[in-house]
C-alpha atoms as a PDB file:
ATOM      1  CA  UNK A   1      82.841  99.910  33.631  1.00  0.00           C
ATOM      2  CA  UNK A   2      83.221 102.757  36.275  1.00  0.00           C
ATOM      3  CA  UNK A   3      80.475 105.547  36.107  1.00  0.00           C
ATOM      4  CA  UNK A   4      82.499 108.800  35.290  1.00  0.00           C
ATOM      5  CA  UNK A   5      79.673 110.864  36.455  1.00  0.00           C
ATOM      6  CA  UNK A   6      81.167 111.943  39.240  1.00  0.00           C
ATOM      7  CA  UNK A   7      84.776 113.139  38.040  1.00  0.00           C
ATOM      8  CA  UNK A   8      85.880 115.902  36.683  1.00  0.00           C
ATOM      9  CA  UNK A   9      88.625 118.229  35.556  1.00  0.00           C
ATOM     10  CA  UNK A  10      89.830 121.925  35.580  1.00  0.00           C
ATOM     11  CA  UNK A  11      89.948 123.867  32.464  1.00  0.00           C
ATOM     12  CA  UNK A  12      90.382 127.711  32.739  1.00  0.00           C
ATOM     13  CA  UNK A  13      88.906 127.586  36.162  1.00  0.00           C
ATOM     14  CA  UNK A  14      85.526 125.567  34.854  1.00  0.00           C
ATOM     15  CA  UNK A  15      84.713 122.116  36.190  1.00  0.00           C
ATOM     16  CA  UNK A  16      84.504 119.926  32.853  1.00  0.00           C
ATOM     17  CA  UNK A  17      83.123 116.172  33.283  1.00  0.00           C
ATOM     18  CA  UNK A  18      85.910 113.403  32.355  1.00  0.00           C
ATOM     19  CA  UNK A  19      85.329 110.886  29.695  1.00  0.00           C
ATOM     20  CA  UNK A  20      87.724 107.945  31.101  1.00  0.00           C
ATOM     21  CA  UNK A  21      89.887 107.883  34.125  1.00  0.00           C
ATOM     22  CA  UNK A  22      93.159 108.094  32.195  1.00  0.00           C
ATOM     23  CA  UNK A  23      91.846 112.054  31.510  1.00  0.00           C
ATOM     24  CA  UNK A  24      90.610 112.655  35.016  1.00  0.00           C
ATOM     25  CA  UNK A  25      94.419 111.596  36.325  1.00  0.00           C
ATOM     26  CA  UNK A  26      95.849 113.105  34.171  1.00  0.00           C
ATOM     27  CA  UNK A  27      94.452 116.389  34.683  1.00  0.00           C
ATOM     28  CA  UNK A  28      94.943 116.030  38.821  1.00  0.00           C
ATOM     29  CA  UNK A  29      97.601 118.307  39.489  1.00  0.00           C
ATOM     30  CA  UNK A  30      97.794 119.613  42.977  1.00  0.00           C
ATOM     31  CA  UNK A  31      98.585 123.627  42.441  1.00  0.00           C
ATOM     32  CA  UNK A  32      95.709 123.670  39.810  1.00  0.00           C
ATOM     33  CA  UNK A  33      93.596 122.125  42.542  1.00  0.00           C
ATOM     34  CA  UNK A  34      93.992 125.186  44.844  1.00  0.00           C
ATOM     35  CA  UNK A  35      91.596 127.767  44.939  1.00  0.00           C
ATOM     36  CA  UNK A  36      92.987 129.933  47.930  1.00  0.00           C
ATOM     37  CA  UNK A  37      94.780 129.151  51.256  1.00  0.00           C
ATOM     38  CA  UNK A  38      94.987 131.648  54.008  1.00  0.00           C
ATOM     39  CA  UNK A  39      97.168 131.044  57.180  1.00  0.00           C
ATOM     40  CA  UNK A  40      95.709 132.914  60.287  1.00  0.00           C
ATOM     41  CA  UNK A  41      98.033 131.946  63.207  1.00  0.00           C
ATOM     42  CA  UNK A  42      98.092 128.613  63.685  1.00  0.00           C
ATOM     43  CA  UNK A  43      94.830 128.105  61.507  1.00  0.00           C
ATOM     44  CA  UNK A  44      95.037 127.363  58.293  1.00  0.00           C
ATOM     45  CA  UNK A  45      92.139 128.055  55.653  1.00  0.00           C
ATOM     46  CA  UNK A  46      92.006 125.762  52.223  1.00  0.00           C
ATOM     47  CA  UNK A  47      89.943 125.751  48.935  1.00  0.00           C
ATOM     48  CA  UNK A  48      90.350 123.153  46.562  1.00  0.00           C
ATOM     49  CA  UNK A  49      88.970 121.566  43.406  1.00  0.00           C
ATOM     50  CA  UNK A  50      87.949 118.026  44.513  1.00  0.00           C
ATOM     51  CA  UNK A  51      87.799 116.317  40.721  1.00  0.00           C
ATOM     52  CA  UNK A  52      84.842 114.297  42.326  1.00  0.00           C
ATOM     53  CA  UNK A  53      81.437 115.356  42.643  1.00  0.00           C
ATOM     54  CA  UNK A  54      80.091 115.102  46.926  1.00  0.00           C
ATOM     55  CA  UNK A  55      76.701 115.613  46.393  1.00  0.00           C
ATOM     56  CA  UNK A  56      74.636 112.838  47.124  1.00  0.00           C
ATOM     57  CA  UNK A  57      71.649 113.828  46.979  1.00  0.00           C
ATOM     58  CA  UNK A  58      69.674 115.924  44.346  1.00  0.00           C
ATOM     59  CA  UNK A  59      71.448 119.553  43.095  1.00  0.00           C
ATOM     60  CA  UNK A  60      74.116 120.267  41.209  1.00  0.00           C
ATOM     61  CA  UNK A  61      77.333 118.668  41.334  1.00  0.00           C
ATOM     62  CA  UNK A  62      79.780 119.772  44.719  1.00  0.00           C
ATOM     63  CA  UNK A  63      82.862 120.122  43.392  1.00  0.00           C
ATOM     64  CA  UNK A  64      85.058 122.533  45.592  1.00  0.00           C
ATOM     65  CA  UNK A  65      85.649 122.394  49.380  1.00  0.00           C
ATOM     66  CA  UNK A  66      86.606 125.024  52.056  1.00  0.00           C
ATOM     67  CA  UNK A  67      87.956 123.499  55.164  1.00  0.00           C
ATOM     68  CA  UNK A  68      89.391 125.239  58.257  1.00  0.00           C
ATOM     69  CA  UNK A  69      92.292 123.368  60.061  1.00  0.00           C
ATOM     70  CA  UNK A  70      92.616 124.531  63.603  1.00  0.00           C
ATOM     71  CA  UNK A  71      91.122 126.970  65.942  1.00  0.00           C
ATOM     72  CA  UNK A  72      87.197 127.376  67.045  1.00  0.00           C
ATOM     73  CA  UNK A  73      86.178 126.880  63.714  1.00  0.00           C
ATOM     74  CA  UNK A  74      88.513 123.249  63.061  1.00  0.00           C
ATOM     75  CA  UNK A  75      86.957 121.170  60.791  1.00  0.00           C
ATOM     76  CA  UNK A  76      84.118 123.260  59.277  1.00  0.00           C
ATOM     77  CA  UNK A  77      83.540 122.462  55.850  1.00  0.00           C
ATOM     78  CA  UNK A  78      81.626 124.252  52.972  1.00  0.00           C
ATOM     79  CA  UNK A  79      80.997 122.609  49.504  1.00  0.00           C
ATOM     80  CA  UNK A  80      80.312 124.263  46.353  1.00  0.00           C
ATOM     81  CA  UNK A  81      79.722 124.296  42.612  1.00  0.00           C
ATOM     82  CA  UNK A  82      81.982 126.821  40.359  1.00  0.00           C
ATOM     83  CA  UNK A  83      85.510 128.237  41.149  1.00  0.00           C
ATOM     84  CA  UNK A  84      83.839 131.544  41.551  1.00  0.00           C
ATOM     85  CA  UNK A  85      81.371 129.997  44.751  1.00  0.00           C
ATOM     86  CA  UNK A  86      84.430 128.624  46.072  1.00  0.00           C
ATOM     87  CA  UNK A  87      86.818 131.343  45.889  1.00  0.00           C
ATOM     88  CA  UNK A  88      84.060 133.835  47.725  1.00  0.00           C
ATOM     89  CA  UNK A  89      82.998 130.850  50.189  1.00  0.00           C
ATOM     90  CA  UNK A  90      86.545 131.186  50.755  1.00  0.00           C
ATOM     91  CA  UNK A  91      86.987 134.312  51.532  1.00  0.00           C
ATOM     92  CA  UNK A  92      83.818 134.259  53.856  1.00  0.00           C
ATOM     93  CA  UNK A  93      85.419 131.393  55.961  1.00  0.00           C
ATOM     94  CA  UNK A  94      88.598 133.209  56.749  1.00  0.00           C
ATOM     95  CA  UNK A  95      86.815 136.722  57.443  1.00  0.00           C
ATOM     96  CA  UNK A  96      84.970 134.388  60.290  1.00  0.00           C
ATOM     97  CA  UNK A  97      88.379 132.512  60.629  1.00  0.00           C
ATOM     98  CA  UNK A  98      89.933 136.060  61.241  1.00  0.00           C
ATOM     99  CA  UNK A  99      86.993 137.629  63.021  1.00  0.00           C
ATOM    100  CA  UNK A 100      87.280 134.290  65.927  1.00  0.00           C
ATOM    101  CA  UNK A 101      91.247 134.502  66.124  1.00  0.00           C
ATOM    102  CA  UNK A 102      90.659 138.132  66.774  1.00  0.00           C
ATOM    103  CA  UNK A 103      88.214 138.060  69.386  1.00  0.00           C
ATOM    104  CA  UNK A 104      90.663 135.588  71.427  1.00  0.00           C
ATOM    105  CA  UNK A 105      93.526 137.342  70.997  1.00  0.00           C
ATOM    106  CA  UNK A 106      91.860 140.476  72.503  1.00  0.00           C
ATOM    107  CA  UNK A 107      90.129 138.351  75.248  1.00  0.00           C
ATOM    108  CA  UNK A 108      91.591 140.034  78.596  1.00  0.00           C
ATOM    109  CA  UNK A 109      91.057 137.271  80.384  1.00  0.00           C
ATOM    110  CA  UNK A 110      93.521 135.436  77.510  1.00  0.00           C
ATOM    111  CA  UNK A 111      95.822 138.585  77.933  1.00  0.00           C
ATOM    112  CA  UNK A 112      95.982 138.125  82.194  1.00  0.00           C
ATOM    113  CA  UNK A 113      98.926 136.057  83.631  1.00  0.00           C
ATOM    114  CA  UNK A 114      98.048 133.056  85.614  1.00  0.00           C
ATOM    115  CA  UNK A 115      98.279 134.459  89.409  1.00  0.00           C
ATOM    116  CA  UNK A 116      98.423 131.536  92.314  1.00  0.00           C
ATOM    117  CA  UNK A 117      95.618 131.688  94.031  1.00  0.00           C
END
């Protein structure tokens, strides 16, 4: 037998450990899964309800993810307990997201046009 530790399943926003596999399928829907998404140019920001707990070591269970797809910042990855940690871990990511895309942007040397030299 499988150890359902690890899974788990939205209800009303609260992680709530699975008692068979059958319920933690079940209850995998994608658009439930989403906490936020933000699109900054090119970059895209994502929260989402994992269903299986990534802590491996001792704490509580990790349960959500933030992970930035693009840009300076492409890969970076935060973990976190509740829907509410994730959805303002969220937020913090793209407000750096935003912060790096609009220090580029108003680079000069980004703005000037490549002159032969």
């Amino acid at each position: 037998m499988r150890n359902l530790e690890r899974h788990y399943k939205l209800v009303n926003k609260e992680a709530i450990p699975c008692n068979d596999l059958n319920e933690f399928a079940e209850s995998f829907g994608f658009d439930e899964r989403r906490v936020d998404s933000t699109k900054i140019g090119s970059i895209l920001v994502s929260t989402v309800f994992l269903g299986l707990d990534h802590q491996f070591g001792d704490g509580p269970p990790l349960l959500f993810e933030t992970m930035v797809f693009g840009g300076v910042y492409d890969q970076k990855m935060n973990r976190y307990t509740t829907w509410e940690q994730a959805e303002a871990g969220h937020k913090e990511m793209a407000d750096k997201v935003q912060k790096a895309f609009n220090e580029e942007i108003l680079d000069p040397k980004k703005l000037e046009p490549n002159m032969p030299g």
